[in-house]
N, C-alpha and C. Protein backbone atom coordinates (compact mmCIF):
# COMPACT_ATOMS: atom_id res chain seq x y z
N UNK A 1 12.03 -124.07 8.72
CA UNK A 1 11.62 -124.25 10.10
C UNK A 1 10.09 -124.27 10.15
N UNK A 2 9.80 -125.14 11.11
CA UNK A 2 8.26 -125.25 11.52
C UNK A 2 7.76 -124.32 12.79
N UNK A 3 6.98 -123.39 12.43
CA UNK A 3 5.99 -122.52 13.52
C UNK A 3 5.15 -123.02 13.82
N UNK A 4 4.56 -122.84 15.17
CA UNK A 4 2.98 -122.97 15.90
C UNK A 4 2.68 -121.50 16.22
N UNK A 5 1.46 -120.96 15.99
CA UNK A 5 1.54 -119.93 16.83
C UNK A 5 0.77 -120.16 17.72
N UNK A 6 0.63 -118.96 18.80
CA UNK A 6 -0.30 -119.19 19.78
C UNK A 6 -1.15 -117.71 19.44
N UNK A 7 -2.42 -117.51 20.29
CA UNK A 7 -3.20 -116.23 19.88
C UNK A 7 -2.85 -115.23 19.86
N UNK A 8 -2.21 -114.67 20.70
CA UNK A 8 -1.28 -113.48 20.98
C UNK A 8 -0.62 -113.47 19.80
N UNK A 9 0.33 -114.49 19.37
CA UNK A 9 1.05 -114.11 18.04
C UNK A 9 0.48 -113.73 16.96
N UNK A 10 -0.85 -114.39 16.25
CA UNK A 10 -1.73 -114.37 15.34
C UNK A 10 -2.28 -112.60 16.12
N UNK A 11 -2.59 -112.64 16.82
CA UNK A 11 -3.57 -111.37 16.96
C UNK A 11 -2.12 -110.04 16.65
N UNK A 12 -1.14 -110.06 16.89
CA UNK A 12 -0.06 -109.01 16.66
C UNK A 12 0.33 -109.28 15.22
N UNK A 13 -0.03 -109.99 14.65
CA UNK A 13 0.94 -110.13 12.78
C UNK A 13 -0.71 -108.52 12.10
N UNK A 14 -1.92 -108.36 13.00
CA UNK A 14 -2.22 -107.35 12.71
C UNK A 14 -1.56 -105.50 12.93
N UNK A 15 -0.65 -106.06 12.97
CA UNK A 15 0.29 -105.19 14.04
C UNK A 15 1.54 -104.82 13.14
N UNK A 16 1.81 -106.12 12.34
CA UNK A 16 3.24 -106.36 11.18
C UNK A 16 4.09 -105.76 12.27
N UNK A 17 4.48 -106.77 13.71
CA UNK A 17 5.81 -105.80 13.56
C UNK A 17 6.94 -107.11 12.90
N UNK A 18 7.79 -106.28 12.52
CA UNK A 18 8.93 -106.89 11.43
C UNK A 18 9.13 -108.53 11.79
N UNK A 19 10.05 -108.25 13.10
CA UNK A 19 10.76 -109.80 13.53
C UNK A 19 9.31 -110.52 13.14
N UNK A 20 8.26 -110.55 13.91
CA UNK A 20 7.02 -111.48 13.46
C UNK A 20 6.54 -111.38 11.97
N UNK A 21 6.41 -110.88 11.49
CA UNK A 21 6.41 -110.49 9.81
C UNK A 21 7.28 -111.59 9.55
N UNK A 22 8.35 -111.75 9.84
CA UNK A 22 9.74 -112.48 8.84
C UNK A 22 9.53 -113.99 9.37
N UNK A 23 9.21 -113.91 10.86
CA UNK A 23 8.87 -115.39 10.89
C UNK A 23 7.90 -116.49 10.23
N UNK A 24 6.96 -115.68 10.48
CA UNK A 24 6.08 -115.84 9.61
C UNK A 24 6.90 -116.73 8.49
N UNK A 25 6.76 -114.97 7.15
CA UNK A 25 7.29 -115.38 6.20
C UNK A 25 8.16 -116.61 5.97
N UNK A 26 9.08 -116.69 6.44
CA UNK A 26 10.63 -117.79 7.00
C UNK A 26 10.08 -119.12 7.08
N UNK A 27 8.82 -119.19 7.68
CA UNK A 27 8.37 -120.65 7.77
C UNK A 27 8.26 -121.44 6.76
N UNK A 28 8.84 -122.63 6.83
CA UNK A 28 8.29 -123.55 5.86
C UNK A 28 6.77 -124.53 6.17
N UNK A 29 6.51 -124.27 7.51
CA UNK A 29 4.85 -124.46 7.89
C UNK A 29 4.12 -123.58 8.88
N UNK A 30 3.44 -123.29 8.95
CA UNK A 30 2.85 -122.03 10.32
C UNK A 30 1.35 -123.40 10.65
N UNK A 31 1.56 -123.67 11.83
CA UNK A 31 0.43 -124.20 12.10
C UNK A 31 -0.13 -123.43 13.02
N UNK A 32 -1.45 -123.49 13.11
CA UNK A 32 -2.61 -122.99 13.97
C UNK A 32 -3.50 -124.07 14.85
N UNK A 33 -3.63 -124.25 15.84
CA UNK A 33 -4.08 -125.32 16.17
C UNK A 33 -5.44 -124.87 16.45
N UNK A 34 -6.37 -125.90 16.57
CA UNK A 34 -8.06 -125.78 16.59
C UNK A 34 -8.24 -124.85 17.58
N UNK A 35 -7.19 -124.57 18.74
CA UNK A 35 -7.38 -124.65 20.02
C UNK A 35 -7.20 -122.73 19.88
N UNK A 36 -6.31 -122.65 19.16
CA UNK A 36 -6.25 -121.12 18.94
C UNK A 36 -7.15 -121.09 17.92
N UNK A 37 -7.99 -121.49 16.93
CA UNK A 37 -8.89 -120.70 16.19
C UNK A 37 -10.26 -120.65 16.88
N UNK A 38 -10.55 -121.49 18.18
CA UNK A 38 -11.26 -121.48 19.20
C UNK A 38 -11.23 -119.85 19.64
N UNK A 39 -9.80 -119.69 20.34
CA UNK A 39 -10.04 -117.92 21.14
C UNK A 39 -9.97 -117.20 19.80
N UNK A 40 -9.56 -117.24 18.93
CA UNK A 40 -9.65 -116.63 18.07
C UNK A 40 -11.34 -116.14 17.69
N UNK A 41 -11.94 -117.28 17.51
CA UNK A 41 -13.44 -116.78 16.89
C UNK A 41 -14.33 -116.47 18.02
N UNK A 42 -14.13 -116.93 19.13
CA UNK A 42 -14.70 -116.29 20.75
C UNK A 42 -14.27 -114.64 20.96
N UNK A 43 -13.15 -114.17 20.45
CA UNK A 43 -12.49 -112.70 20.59
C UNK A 43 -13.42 -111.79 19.70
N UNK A 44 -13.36 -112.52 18.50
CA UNK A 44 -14.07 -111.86 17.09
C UNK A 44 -15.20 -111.36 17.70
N UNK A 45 -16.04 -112.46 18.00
CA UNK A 45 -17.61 -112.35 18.51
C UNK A 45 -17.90 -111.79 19.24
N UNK A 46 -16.99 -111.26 19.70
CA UNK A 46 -16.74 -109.98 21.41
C UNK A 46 -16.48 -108.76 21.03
N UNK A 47 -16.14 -108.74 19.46
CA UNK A 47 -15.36 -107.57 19.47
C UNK A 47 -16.02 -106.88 18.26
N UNK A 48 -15.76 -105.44 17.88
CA UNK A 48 -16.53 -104.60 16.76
C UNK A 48 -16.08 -104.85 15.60
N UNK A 49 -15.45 -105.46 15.32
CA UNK A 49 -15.14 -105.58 13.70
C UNK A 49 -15.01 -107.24 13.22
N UNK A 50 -15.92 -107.97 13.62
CA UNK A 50 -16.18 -109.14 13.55
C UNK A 50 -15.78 -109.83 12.17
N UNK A 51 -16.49 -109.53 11.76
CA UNK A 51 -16.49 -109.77 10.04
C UNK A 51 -15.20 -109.06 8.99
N UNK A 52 -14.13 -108.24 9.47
CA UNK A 52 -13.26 -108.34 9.38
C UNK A 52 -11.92 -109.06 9.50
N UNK A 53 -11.92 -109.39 10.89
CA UNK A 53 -11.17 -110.01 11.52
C UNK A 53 -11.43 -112.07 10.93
N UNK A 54 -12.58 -112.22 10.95
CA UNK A 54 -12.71 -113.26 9.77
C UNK A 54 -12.44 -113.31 8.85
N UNK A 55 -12.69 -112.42 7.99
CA UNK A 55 -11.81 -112.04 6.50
C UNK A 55 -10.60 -112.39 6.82
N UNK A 56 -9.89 -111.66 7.56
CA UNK A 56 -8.40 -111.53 7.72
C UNK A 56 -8.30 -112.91 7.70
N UNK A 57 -8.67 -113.46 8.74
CA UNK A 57 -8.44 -115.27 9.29
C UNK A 57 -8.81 -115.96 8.11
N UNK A 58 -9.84 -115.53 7.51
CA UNK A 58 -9.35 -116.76 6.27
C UNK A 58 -8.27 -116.36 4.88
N UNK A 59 -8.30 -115.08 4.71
CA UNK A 59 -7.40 -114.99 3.83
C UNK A 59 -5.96 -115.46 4.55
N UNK A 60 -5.33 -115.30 5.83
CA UNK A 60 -4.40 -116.11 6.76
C UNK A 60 -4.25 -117.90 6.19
N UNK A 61 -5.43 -117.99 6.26
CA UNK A 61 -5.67 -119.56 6.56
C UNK A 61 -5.20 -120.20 4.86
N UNK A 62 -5.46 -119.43 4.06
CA UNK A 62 -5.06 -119.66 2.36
C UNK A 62 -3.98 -119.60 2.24
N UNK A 63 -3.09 -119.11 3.07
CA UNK A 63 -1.72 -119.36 2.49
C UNK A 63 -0.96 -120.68 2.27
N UNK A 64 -0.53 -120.91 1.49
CA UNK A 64 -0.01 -122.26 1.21
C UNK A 64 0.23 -123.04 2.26
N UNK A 65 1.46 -122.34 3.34
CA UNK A 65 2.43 -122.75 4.36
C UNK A 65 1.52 -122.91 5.86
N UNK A 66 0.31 -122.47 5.76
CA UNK A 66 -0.35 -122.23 6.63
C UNK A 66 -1.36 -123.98 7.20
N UNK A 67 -1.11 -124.23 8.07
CA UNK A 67 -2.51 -125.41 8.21
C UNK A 67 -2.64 -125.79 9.70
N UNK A 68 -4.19 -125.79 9.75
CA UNK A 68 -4.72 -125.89 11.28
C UNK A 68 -4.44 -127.17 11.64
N UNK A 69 -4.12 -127.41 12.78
CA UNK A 69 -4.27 -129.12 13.18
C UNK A 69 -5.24 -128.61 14.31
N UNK A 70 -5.86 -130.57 14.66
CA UNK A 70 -7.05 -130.42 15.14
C UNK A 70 -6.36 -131.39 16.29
N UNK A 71 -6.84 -131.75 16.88
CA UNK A 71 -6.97 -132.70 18.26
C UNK A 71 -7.09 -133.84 17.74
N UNK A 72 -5.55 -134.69 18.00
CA UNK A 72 -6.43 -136.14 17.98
C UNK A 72 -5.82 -137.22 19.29
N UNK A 73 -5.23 -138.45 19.34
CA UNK A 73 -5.51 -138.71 20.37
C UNK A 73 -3.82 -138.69 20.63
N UNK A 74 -2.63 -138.53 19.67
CA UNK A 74 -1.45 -138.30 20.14
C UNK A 74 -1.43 -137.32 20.71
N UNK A 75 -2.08 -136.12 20.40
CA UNK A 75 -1.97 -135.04 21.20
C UNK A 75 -2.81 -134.46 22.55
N UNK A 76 -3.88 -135.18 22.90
CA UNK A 76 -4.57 -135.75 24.17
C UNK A 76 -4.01 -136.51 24.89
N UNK A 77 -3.10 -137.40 24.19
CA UNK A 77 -2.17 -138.22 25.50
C UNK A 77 -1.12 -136.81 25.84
N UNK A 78 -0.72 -136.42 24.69
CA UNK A 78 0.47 -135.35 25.02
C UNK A 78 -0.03 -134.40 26.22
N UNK A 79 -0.83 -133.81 26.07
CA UNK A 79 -1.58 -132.92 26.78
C UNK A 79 -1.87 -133.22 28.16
N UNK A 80 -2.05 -134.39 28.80
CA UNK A 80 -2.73 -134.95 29.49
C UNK A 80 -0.74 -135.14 30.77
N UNK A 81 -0.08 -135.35 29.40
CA UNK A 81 1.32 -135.58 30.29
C UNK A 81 1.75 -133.89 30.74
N UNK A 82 1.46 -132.88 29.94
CA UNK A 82 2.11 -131.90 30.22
C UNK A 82 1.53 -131.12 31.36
N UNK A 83 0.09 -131.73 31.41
CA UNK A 83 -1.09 -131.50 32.68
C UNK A 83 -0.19 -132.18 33.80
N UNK A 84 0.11 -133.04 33.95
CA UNK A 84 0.50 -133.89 34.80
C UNK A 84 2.22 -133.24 35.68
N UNK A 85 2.84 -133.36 34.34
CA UNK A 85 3.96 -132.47 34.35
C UNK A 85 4.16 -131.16 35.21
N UNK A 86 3.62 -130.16 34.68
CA UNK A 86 3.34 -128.94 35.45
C UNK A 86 2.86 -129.15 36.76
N UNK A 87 1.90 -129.90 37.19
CA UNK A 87 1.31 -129.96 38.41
C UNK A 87 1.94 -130.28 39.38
N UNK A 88 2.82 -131.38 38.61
CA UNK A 88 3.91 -132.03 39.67
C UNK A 88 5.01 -130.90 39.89
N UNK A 89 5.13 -129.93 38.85
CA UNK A 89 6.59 -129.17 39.20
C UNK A 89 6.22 -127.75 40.05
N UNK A 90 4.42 -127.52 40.12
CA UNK A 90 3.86 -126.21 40.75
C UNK A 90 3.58 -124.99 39.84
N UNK A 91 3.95 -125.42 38.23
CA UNK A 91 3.60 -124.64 37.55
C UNK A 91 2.97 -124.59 36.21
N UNK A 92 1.01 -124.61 37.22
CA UNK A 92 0.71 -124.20 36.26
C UNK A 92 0.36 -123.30 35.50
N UNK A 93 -0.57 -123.38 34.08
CA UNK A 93 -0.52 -122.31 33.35
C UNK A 93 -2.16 -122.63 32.65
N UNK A 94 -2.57 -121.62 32.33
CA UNK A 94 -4.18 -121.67 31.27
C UNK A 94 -4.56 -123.01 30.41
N UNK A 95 -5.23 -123.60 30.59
CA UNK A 95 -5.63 -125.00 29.96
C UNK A 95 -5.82 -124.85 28.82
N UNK A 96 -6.29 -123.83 27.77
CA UNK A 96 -5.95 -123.75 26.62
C UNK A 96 -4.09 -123.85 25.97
N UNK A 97 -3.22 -123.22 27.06
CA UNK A 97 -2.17 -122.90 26.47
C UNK A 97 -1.63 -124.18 26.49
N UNK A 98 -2.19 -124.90 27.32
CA UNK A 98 -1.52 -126.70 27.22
C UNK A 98 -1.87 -127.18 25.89
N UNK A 99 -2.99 -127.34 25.63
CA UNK A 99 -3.22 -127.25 24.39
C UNK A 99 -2.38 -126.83 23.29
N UNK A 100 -2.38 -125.58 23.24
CA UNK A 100 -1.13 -125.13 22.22
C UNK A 100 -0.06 -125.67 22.22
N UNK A 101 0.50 -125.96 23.57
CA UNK A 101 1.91 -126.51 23.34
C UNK A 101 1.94 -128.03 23.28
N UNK A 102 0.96 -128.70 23.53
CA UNK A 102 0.96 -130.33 23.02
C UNK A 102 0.66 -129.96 21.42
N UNK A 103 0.00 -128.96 20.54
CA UNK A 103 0.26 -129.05 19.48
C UNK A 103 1.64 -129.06 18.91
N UNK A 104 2.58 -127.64 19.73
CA UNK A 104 3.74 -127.50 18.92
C UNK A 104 4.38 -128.86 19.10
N UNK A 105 4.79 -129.15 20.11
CA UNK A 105 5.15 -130.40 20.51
C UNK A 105 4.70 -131.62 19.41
N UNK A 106 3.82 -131.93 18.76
CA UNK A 106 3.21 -133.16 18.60
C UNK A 106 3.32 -132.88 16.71
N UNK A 107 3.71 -131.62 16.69
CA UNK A 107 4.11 -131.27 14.62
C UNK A 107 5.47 -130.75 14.84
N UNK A 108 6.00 -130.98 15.74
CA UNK A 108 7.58 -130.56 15.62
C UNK A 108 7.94 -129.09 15.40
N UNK A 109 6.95 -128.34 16.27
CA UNK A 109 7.42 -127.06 15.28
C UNK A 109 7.93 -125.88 16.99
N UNK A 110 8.50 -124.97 16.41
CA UNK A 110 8.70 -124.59 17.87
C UNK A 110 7.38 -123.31 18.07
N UNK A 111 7.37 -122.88 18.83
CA UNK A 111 6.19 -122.02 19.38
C UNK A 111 6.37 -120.65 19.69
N UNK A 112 5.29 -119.84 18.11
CA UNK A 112 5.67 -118.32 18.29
C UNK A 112 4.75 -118.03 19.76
N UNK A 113 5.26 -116.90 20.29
CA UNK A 113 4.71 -116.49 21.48
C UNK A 113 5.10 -115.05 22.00
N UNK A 114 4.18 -114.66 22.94
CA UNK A 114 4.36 -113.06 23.35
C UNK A 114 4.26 -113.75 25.49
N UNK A 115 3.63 -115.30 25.59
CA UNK A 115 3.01 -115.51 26.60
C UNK A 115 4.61 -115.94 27.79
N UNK A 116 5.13 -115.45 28.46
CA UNK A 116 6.10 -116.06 29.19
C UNK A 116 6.00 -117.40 29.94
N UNK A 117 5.05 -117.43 30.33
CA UNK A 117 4.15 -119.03 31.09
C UNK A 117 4.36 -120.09 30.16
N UNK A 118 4.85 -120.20 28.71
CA UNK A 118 5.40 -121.29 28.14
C UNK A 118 6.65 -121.88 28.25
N UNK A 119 7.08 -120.44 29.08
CA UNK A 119 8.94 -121.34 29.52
C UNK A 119 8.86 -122.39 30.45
N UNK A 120 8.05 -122.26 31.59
CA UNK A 120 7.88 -123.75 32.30
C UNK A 120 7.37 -124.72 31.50
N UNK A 121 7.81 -124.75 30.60
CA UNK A 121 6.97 -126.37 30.18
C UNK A 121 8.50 -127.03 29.33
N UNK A 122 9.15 -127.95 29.95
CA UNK A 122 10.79 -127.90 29.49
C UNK A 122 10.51 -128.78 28.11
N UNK A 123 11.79 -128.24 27.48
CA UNK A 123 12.24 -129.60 25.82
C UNK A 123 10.57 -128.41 24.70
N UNK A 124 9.85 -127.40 25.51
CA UNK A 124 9.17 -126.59 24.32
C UNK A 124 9.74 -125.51 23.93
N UNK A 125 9.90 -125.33 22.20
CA UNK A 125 11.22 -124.69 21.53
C UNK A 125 10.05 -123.34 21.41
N UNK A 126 10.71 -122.37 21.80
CA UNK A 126 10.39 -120.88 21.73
C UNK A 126 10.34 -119.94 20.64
N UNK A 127 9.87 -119.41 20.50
CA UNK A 127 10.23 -118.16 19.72
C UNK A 127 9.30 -117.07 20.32
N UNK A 128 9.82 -115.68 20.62
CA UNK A 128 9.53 -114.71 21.32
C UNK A 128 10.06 -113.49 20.64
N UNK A 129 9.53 -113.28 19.52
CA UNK A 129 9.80 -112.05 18.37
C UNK A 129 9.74 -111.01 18.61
């Protein structure tokens, strides 16, 4: 199976709790999208153990199964529909998290998460560990 995570998920695997531990593990890809290593390195820079939490993120980022995708223009059209989408149905949600989910969406993978605001977005596959 293919993972996306979103920040929340990545920021709790410091946490190891199990179910997320195994997903992890379980994956045959964990993607990270640009869009989460964005809040990711904005959090760091806010926070006291900076240069840790980088460590961590790149030894993360070395794992085989592991790989960032970046923005390109399938997933800007995607994005742009799920903008559209939500607005029309009254629910929206954080403009980064659109982001995330035109990633999961656009690598086939379903989407680890702690955030409930991803259930309005219909046909995006969940995971809530």
């Amino acid at each position: 199976m293919k993972i996306c995570l979103d920040t929340c998920a990545y920021s709790k695997l410091s946490l190891q709790p199990r179910d997320l531990i195994n997903c992890v593990d379980e994956a045959e890809t964990v993607f990270l999208s640009s869009v989460v290593m964005g809040e990711l390195f904005a959090g760091f820079s806010l926070g006291k153990h900076e240069k840790e939490n980088r460590d961590a993120l790149a030894r993360f980022l070395d794992l085989p199964a592991v790989e960032v995708v970046n923005i390109d223009p399938a997933m800007a059209d995607r994005y742009g529909q799920l903008v559209r989408m939500l607005r029309k149905q009254g629910t929206p949600i954080p403009t980064n998290d659109i982001w995330i989910a035109a990633t999961a969406f656009e690598t086939g993978s379903r989407l680890v998460t702690y955030d409930s605001h991803f259930s309005y977005i219909p046909g995006l596959l969940l995971i809530a560990p």
